[in-house]
Structure formats: C-alpha cells, structure tokens
Protein backbone atom coordinates (compact mmCIF):
# COMPACT_ATOMS: atom_id res chain seq x y z
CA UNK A 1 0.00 0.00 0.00
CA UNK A 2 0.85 3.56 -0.55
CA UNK A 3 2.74 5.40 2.25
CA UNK A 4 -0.71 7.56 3.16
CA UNK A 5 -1.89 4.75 4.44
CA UNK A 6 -5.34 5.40 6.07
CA UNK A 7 -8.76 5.31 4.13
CA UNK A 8 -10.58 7.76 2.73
CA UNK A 9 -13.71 6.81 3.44
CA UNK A 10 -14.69 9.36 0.90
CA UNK A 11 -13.83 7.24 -2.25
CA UNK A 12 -14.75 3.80 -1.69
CA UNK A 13 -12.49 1.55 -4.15
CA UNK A 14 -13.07 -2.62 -5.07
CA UNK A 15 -9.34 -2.41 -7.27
CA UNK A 16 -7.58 -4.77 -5.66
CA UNK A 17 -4.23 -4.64 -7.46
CA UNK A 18 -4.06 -1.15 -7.25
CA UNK A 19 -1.43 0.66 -5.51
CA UNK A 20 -3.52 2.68 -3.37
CA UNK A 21 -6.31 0.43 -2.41
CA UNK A 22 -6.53 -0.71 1.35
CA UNK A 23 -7.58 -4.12 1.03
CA UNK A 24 -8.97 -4.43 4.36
CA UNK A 25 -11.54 -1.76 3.95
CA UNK A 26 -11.91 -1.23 0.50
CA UNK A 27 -11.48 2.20 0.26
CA UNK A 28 -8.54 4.27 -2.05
CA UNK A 29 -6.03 5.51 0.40
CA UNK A 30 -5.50 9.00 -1.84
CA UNK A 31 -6.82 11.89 -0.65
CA UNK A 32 -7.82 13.03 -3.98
CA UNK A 33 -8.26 10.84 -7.39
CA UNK A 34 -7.90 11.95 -10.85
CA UNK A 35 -11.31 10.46 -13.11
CA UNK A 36 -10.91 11.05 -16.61
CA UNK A 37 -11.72 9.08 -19.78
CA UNK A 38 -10.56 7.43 -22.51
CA UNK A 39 -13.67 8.10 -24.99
CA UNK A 40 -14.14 11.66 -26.89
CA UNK A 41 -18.08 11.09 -25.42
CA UNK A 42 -18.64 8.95 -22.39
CA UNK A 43 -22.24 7.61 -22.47
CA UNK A 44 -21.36 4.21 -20.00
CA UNK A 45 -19.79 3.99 -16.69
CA UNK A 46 -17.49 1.75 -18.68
CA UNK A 47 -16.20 4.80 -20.43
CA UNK A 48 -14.94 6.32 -17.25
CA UNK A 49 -11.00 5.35 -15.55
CA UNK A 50 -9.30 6.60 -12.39
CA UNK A 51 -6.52 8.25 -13.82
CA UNK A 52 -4.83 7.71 -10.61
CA UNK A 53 -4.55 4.04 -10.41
CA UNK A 54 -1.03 2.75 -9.97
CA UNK A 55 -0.11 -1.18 -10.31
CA UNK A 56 0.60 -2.77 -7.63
CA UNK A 57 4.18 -4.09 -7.22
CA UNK A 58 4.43 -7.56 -7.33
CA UNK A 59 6.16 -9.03 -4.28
C-alpha cells in the first residue's frame, strides 16, 4: 500500500491490485483521485477510468 496509508472513506475503491487500495476496507487511500476518460463522449460507466490508479508491485 501507498505510504498515506489510512482510508478515505470518501472514495470507496473494489481495485484490488491497485497501488492505493486498502484491502482491508476497501477504500482508495488518496486523498484526492484523478477520473478522466478514454472516450471523446462517455455515455457508459465503462467509459470512465481513475486516472490515478497505480499497479501494484508484485512481491
């Protein structure tokens, strides 16, 4: 996990293998995130990303 390493129980987060996610709770440990996306016209949920993921490092 990230060094922040409490929950922000503001953004609630299922992505286990990223960087920032605290696996016990399931919450991001970021204080902010980043949500862009990668279509010219979102219409899905699908269409949206968390630009702030970061992959986990293998141990």
């Amino acid at each position: 996990m990230n060094n922040n390493c409490h929950s922000n129980q503001c953004i609630k987060c299922t992505v286990t293998n990223c960087e920032n996610h605290n696996p016990s709770e399931n919450y991001c440990t970021l204080n902010c995130v980043t949500i862009g996306t990668h279509e010219s016209n979102p219409t899905q949920c699908q269409c949206v990303d968390c630009q702030s993921f970061v992959m986990k490092k293998q141990k």
